[in-house]
N, C-alpha and C. Protein backbone atom coordinates (compact mmCIF):
# COMPACT_ATOMS: atom_id res chain seq x y z
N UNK A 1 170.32 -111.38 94.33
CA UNK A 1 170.11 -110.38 95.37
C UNK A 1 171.33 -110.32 96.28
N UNK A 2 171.67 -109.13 96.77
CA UNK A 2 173.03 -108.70 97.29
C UNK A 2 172.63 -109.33 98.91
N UNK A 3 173.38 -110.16 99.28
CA UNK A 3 173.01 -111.01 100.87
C UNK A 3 173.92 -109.66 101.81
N UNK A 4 173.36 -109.79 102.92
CA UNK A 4 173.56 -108.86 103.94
C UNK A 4 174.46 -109.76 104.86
N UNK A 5 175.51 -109.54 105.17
CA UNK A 5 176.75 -110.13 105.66
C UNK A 5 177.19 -109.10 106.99
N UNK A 6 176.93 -109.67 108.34
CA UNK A 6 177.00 -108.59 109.54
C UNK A 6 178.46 -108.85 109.19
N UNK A 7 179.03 -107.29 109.24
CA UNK A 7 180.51 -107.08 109.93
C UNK A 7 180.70 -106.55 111.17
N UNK A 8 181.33 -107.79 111.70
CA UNK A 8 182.02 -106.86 113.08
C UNK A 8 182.65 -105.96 113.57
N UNK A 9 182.72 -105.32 115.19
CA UNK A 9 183.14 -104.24 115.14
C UNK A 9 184.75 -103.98 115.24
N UNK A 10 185.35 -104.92 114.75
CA UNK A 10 186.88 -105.12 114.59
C UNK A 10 187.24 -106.41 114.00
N UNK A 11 188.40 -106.86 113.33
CA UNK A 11 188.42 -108.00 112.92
C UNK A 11 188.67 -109.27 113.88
N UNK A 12 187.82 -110.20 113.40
CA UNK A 12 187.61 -111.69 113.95
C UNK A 12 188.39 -112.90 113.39
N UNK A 13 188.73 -113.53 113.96
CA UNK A 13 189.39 -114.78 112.85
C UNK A 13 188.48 -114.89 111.91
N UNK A 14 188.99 -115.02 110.67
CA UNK A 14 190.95 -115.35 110.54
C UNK A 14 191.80 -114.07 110.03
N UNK A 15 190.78 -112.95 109.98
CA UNK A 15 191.52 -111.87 110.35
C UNK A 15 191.96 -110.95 111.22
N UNK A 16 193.93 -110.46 111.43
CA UNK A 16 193.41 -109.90 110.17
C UNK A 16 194.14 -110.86 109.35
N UNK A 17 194.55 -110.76 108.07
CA UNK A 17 195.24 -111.52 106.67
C UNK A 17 196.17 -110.53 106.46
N UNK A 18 197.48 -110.80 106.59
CA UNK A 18 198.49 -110.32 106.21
C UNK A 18 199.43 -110.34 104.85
N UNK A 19 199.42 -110.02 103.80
CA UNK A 19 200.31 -110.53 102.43
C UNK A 19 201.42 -109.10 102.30
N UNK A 20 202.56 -109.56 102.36
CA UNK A 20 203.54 -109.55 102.42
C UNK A 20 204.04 -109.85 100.93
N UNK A 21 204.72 -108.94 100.26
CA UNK A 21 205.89 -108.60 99.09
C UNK A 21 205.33 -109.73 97.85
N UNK A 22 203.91 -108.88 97.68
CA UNK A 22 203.38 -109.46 96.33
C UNK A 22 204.08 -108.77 95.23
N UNK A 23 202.97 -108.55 94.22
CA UNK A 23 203.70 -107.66 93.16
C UNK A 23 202.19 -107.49 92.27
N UNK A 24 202.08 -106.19 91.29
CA UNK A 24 201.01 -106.23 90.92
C UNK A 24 201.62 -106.36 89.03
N UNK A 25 200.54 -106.81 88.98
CA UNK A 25 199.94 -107.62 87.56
C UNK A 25 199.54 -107.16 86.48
N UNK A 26 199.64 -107.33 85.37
CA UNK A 26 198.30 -106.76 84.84
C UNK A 26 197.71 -108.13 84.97
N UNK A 27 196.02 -107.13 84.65
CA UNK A 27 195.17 -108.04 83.96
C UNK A 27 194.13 -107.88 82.99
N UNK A 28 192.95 -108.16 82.91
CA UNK A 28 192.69 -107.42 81.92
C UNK A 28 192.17 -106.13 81.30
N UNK A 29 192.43 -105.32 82.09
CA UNK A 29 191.86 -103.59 81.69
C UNK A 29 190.59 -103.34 81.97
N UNK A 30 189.67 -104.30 82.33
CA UNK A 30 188.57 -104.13 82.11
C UNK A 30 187.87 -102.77 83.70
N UNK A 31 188.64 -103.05 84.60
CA UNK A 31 188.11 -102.11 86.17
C UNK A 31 188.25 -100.85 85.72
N UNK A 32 189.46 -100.08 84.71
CA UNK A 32 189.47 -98.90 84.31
C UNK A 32 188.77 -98.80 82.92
N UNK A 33 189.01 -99.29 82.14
CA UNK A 33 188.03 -99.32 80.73
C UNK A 33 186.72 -99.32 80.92
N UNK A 34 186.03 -100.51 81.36
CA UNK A 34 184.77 -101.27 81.27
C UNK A 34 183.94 -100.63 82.42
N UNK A 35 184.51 -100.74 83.56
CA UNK A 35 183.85 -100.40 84.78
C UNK A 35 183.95 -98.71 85.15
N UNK A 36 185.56 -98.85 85.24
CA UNK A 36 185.50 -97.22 85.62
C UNK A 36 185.94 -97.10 87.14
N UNK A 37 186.37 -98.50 87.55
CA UNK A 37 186.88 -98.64 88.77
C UNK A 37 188.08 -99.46 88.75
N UNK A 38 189.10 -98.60 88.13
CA UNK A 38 190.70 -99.24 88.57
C UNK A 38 191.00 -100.33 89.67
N UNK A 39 191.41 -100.97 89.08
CA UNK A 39 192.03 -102.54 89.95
C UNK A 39 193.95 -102.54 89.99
N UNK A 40 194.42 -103.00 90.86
CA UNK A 40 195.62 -103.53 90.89
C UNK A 40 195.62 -104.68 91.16
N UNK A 41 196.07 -106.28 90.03
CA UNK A 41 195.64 -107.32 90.16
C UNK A 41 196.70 -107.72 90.83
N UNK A 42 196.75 -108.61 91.50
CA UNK A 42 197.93 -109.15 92.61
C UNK A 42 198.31 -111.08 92.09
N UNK A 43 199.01 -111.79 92.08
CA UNK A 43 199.17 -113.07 91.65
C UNK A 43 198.55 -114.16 92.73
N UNK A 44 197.32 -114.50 92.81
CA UNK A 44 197.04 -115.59 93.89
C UNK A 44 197.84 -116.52 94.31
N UNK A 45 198.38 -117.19 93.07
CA UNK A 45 199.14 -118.36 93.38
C UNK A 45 200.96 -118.04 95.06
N UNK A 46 201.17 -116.81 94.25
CA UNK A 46 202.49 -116.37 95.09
C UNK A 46 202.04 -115.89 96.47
N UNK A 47 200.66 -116.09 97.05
CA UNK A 47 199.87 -115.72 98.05
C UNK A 47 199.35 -116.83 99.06
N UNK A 48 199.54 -117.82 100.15
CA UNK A 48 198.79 -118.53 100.32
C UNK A 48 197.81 -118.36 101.17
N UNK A 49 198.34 -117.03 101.80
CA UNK A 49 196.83 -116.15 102.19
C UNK A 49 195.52 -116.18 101.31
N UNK A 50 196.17 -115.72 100.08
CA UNK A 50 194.71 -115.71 99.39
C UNK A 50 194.01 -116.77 98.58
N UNK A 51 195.11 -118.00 98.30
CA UNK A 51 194.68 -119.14 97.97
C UNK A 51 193.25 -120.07 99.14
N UNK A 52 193.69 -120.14 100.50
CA UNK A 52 192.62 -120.34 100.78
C UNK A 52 191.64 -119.26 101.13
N UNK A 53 191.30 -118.22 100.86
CA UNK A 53 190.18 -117.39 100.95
C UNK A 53 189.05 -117.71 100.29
N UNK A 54 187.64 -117.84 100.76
CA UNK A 54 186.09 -118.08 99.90
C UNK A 54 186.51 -116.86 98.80
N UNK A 55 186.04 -117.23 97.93
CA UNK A 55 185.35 -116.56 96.80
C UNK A 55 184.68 -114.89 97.46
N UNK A 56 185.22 -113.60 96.91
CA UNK A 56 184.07 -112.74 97.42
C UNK A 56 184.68 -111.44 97.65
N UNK A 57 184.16 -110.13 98.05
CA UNK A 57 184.44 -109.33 98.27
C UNK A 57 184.93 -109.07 99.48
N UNK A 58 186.20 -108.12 99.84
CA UNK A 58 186.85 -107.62 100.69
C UNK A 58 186.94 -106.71 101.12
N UNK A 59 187.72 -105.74 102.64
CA UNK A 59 188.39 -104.81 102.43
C UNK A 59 189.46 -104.86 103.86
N UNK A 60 190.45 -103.65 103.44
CA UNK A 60 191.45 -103.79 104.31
C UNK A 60 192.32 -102.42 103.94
N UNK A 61 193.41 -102.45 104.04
CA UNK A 61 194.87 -101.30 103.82
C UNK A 61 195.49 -102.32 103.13
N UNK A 62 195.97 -101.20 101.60
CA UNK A 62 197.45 -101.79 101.11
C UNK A 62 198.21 -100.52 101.47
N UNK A 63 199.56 -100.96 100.60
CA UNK A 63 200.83 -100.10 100.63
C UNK A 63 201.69 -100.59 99.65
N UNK A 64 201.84 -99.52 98.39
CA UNK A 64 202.59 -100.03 97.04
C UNK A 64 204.04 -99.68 97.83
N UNK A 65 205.21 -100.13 97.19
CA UNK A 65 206.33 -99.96 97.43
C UNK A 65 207.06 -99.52 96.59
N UNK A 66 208.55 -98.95 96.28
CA UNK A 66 209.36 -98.59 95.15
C UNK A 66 210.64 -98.79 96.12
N UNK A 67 211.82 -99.59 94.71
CA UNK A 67 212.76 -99.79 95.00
C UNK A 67 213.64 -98.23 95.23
N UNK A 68 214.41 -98.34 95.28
CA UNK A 68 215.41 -97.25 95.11
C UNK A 68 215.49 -97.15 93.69
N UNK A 69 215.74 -96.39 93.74
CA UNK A 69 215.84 -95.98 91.91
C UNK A 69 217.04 -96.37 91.01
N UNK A 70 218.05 -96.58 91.64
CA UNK A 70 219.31 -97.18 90.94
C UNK A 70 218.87 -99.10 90.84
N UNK A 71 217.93 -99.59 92.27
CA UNK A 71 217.53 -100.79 91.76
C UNK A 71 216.40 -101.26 91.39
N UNK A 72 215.87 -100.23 90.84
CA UNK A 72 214.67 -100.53 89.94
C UNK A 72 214.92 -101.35 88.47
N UNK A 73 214.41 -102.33 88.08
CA UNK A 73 214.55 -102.81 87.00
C UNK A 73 214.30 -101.87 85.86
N UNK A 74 214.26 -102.15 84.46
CA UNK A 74 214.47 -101.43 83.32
C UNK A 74 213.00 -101.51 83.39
N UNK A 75 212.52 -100.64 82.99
CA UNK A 75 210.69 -101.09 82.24
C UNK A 75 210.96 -101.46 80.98
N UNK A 76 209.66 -102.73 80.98
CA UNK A 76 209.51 -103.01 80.03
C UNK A 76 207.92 -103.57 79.56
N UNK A 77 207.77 -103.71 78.44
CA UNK A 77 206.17 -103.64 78.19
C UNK A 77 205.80 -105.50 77.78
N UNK A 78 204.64 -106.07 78.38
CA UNK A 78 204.49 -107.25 78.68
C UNK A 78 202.60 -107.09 78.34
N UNK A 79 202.35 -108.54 77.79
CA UNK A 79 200.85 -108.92 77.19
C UNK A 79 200.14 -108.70 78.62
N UNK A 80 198.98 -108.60 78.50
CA UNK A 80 197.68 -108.07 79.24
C UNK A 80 197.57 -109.52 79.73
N UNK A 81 196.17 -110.19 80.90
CA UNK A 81 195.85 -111.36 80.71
C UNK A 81 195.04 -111.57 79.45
N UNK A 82 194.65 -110.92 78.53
CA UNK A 82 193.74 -111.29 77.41
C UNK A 82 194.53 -111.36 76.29
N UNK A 83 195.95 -111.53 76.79
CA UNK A 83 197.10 -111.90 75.69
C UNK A 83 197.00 -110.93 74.00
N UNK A 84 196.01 -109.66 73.98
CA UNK A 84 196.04 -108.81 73.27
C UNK A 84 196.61 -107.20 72.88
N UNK A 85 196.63 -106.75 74.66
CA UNK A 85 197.25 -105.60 74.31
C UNK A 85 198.24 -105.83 75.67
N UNK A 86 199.11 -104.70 75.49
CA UNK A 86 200.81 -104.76 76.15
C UNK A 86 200.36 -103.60 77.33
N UNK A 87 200.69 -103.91 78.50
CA UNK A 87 201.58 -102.84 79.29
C UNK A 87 202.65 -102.78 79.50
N UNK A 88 202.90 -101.27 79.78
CA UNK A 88 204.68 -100.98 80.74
C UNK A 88 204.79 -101.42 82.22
N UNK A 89 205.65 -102.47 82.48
CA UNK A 89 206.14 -102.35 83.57
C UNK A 89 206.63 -101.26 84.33
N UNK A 90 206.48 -100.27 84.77
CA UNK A 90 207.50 -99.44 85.12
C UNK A 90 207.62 -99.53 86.78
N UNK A 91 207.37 -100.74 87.61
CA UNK A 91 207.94 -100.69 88.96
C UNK A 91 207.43 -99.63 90.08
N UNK A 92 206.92 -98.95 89.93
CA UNK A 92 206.52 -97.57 91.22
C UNK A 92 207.08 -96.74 90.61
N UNK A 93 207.96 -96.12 89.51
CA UNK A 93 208.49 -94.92 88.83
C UNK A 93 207.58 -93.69 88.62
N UNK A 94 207.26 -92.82 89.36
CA UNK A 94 206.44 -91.85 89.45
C UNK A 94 205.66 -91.76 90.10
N UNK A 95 205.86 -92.57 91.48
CA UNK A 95 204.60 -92.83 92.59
C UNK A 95 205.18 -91.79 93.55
N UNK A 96 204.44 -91.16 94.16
CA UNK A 96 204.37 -89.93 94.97
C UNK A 96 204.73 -90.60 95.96
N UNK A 97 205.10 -89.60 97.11
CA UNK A 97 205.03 -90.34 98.44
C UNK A 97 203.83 -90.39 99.35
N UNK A 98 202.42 -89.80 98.98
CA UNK A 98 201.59 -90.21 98.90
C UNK A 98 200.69 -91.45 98.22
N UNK A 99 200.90 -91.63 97.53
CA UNK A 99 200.87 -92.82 96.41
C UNK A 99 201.32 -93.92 97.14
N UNK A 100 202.47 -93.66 98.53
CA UNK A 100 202.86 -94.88 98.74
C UNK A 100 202.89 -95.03 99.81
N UNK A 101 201.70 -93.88 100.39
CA UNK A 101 201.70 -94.41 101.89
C UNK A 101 200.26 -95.36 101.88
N UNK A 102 199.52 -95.71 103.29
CA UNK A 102 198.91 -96.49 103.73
C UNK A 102 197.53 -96.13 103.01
N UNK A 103 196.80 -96.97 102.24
CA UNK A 103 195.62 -96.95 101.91
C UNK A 103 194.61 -97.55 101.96
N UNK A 104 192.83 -97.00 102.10
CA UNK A 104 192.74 -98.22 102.21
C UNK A 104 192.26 -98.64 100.53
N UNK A 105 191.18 -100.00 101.00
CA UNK A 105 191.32 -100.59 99.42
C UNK A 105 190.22 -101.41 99.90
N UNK A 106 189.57 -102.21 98.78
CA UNK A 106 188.30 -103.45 98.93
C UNK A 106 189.15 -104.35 97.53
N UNK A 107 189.10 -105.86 98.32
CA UNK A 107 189.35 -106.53 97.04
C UNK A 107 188.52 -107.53 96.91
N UNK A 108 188.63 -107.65 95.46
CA UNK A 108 187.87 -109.01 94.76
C UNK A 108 188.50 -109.88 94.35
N UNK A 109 188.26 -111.31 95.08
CA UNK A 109 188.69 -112.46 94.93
C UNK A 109 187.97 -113.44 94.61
N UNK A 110 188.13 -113.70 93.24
CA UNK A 110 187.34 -115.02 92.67
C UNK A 110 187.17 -115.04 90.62
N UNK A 111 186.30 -115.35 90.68
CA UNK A 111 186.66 -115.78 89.46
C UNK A 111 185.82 -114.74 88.20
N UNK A 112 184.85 -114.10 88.39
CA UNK A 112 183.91 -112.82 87.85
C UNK A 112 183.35 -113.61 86.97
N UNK A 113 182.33 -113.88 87.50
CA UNK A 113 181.28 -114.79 86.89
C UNK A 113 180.79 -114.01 85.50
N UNK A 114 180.22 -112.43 85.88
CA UNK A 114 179.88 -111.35 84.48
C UNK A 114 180.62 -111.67 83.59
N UNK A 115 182.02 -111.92 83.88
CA UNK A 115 182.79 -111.93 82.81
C UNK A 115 183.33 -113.08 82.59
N UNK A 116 182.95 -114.11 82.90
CA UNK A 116 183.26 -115.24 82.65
C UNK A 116 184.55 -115.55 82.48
N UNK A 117 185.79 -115.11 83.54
CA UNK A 117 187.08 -115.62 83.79
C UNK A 117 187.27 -117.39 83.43
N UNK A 118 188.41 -117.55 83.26
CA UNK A 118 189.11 -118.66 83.31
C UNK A 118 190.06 -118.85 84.55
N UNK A 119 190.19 -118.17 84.84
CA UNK A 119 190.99 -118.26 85.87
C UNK A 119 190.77 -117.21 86.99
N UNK A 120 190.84 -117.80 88.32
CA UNK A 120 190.88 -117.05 89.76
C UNK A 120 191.45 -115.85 89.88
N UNK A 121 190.89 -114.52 90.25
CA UNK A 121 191.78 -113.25 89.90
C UNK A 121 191.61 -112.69 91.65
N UNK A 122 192.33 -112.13 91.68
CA UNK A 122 192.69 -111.06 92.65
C UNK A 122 192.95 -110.08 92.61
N UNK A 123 192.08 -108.75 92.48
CA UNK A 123 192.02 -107.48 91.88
C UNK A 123 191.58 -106.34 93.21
N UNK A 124 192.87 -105.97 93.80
CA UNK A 124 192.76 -104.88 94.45
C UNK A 124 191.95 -103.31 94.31
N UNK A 125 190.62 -102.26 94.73
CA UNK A 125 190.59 -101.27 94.72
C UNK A 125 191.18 -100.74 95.05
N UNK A 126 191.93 -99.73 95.33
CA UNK A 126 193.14 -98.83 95.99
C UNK A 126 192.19 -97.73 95.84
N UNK A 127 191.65 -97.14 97.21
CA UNK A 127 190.77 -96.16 97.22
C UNK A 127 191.53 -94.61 97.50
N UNK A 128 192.25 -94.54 96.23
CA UNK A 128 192.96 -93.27 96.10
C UNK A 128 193.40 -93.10 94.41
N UNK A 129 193.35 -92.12 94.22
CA UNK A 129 193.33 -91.37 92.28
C UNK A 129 194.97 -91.53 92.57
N UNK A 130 195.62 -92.37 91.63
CA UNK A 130 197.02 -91.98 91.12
C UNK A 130 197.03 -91.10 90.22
N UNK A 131 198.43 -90.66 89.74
CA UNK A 131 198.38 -90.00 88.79
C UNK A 131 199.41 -90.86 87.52
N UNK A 132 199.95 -92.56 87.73
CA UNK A 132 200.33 -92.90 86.92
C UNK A 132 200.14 -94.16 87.17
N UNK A 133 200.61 -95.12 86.32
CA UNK A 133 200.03 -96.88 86.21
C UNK A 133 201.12 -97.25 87.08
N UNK A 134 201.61 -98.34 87.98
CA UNK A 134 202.19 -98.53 88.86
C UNK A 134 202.60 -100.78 88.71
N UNK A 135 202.38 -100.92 87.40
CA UNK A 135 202.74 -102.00 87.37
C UNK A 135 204.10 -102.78 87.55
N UNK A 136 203.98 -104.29 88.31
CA UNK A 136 205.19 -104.42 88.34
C UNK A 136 206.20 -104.07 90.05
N UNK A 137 204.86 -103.05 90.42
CA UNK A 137 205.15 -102.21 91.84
C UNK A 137 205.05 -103.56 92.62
N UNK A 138 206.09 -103.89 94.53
CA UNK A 138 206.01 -104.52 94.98
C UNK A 138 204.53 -103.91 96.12
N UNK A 139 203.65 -104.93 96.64
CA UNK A 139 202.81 -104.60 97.16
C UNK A 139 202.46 -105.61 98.67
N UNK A 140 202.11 -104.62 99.87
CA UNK A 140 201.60 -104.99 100.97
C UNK A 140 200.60 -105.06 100.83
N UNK A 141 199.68 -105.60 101.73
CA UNK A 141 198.25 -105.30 102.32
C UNK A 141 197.85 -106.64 102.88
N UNK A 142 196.78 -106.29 104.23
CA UNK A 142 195.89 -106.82 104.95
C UNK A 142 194.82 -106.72 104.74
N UNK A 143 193.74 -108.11 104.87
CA UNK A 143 192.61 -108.02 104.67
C UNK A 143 192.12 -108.57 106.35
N UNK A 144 190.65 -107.53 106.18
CA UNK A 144 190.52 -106.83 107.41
C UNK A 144 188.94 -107.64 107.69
N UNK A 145 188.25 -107.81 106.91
CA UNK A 145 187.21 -108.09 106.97
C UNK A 145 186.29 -108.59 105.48
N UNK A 146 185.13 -109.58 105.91
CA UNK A 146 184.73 -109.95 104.60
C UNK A 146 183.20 -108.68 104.01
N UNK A 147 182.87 -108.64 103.18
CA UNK A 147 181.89 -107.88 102.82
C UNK A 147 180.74 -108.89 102.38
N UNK A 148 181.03 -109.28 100.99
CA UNK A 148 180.00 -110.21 100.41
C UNK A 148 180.67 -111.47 99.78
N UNK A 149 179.91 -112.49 99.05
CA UNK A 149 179.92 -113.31 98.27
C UNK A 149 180.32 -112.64 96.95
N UNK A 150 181.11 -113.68 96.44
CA UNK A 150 180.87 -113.70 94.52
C UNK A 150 179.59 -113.53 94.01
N UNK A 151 179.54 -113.19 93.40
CA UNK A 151 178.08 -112.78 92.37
C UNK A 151 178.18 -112.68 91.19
N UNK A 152 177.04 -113.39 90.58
CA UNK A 152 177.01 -113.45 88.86
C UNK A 152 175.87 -112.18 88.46
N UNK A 153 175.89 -111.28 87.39
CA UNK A 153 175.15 -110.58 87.29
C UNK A 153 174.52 -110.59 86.19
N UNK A 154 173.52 -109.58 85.97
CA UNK A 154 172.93 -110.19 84.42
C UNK A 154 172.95 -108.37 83.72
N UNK A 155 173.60 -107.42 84.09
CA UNK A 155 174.39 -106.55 83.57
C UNK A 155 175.16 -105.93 84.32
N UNK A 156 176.16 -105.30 83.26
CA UNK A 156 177.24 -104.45 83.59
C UNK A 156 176.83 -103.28 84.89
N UNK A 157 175.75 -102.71 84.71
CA UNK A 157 175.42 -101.86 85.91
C UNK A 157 174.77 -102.16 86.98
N UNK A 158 174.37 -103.22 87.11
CA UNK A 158 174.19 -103.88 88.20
C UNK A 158 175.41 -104.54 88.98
N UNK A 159 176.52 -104.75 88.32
CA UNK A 159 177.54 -105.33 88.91
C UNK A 159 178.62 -103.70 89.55
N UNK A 160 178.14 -102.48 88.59
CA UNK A 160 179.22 -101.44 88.63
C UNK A 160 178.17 -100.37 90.72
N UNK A 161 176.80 -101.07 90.19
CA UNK A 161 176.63 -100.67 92.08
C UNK A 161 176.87 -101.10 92.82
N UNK A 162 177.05 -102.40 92.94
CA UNK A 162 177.11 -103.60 93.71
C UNK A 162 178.72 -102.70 94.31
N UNK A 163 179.33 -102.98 92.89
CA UNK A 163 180.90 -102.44 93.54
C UNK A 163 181.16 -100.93 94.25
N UNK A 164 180.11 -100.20 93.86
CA UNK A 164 180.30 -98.86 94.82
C UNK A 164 179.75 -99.14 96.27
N UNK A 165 178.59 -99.98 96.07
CA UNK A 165 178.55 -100.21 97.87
C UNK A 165 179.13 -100.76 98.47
N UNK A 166 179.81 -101.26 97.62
CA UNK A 166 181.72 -102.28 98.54
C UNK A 166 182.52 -101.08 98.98
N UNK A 167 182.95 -100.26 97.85
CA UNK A 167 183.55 -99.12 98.43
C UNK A 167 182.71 -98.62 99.33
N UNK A 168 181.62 -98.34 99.38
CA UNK A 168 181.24 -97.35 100.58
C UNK A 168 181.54 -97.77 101.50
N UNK A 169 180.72 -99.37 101.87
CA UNK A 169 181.06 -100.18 102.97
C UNK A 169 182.33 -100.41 103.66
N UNK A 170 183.55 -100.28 103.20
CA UNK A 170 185.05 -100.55 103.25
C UNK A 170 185.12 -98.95 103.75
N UNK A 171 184.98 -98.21 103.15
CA UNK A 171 185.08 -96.98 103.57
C UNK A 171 184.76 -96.42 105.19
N UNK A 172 183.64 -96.96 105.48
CA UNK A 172 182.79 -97.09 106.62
C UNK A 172 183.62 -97.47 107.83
N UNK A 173 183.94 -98.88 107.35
CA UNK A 173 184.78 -99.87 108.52
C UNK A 173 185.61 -99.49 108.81
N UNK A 174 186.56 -99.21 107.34
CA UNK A 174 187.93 -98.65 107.96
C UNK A 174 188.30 -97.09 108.51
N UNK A 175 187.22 -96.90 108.67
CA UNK A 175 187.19 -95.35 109.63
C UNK A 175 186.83 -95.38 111.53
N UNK A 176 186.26 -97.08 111.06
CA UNK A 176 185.96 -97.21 112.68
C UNK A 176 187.21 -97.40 113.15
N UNK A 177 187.22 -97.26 115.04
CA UNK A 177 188.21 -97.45 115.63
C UNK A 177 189.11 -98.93 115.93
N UNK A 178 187.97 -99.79 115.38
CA UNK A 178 188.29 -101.30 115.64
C UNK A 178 188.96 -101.70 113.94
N UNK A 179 188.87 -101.27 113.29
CA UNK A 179 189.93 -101.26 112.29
C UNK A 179 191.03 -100.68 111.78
N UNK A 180 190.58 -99.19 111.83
CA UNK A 180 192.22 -98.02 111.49
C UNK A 180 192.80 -98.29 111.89
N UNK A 181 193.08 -98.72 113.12
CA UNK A 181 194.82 -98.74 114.08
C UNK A 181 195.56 -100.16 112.86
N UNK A 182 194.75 -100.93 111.95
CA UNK A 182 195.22 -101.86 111.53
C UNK A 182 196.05 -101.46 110.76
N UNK A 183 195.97 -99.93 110.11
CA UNK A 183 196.72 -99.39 109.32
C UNK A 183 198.10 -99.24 109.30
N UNK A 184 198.42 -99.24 110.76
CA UNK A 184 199.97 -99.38 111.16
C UNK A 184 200.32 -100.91 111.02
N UNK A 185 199.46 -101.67 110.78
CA UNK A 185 200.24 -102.78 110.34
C UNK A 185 201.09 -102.86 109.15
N UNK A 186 201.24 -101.98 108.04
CA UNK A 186 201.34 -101.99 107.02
C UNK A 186 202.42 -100.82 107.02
N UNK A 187 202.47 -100.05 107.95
CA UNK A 187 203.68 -98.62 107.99
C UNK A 187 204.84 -99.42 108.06
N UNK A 188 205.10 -100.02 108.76
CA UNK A 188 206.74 -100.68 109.30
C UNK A 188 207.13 -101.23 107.89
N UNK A 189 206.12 -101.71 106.87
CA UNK A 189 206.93 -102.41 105.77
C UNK A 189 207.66 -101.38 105.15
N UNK A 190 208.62 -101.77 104.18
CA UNK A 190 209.67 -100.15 103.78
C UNK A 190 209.57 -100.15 102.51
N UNK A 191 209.61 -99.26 101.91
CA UNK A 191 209.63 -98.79 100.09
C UNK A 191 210.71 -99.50 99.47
């Protein structure tokens, strides 16, 4: 059963959570394939923000970045985490300048019990439609507030509502006045 977790009306310690010049990942396909809700996975370990974080659902503002285009690395195509199929790196190469302003986002941090991970993931929503894959992209964002616990589910669509009322909920907060202004935390960083 989904526990009811009061959020406050602005963030409280220990937020907000600031991460600073991650980079996104793949992982395993499954938020756009399986679910139908695109993830940008972020590296925990290069984070020690998110190393000590509980287990659980989030939300806050990111902001993808792109080098200049003369120092953008070459793309190149690299194994999935399920060490079966390949993506392109391609760095932010075709990210709008919408695409790369302030958004917000809900993330999941922990291990996805449904799917029985091996390892601790960190999988950003970015609550905005791109129009291309953005791996490899350097990435901001603050986390603003907690939502829920980890949860094990006993199907796929029970886990795929759970995650729309995260988005709604994230949606909600970050429209109040005790969170948006947090959004400028994240403008000053530069492309």
């Amino acid at each position: 059963m989904r526990p009811i977790i009061p959020i406050p009306a602005s963030p409280k310690a220990p937020y907000p959570i600031l991460v600073r010049s991650s980079h996104v990942i793949p992982g395993f396909g499954r938020g756009s394939s399986e679910i139908g809700i695109p993830t940008a996975n972020v590296p925990i370990d290069s984070s020690p923000e998110l190393a000590n974080l509980d287990t659980g659902v989030y939300f806050g503002f990111v902001r993808l970045h792109r080098a200049r285009e003369e120092d953008l690395p070459e793309t190149k195509e690299i194994l999935r985490a399920d060490k079966k199929t390949k993506v392109k790196l391609t760095y932010g190469r075709g990210l709008t300048d919408i695409d790369l302003s302030v958004l917000p986002m809900v993330m999941s941090l922990g291990w996805n019990p449904y799917f029985k991970n091996e390892e601790k993931a960190c999988e950003l929503h970015i609550l905005h439609k791109f129009g291309t894959s953005f791996y490899g992209s350097s990435i901001s964002f603050n986390v603003l507030g907690y939502i829920r616990p980890e949860l094990d589910y006993t199907t796929l669509e029970d886990l795929i509502k759970d995650i729309h009322i995260d988005i709604e909920t994230a949606e909600e907060y970050l429209k109040k006045d005790g969170y948006k202004g947090f959004a400028g935390q994240l403008q000053s960083e530069t492309n």
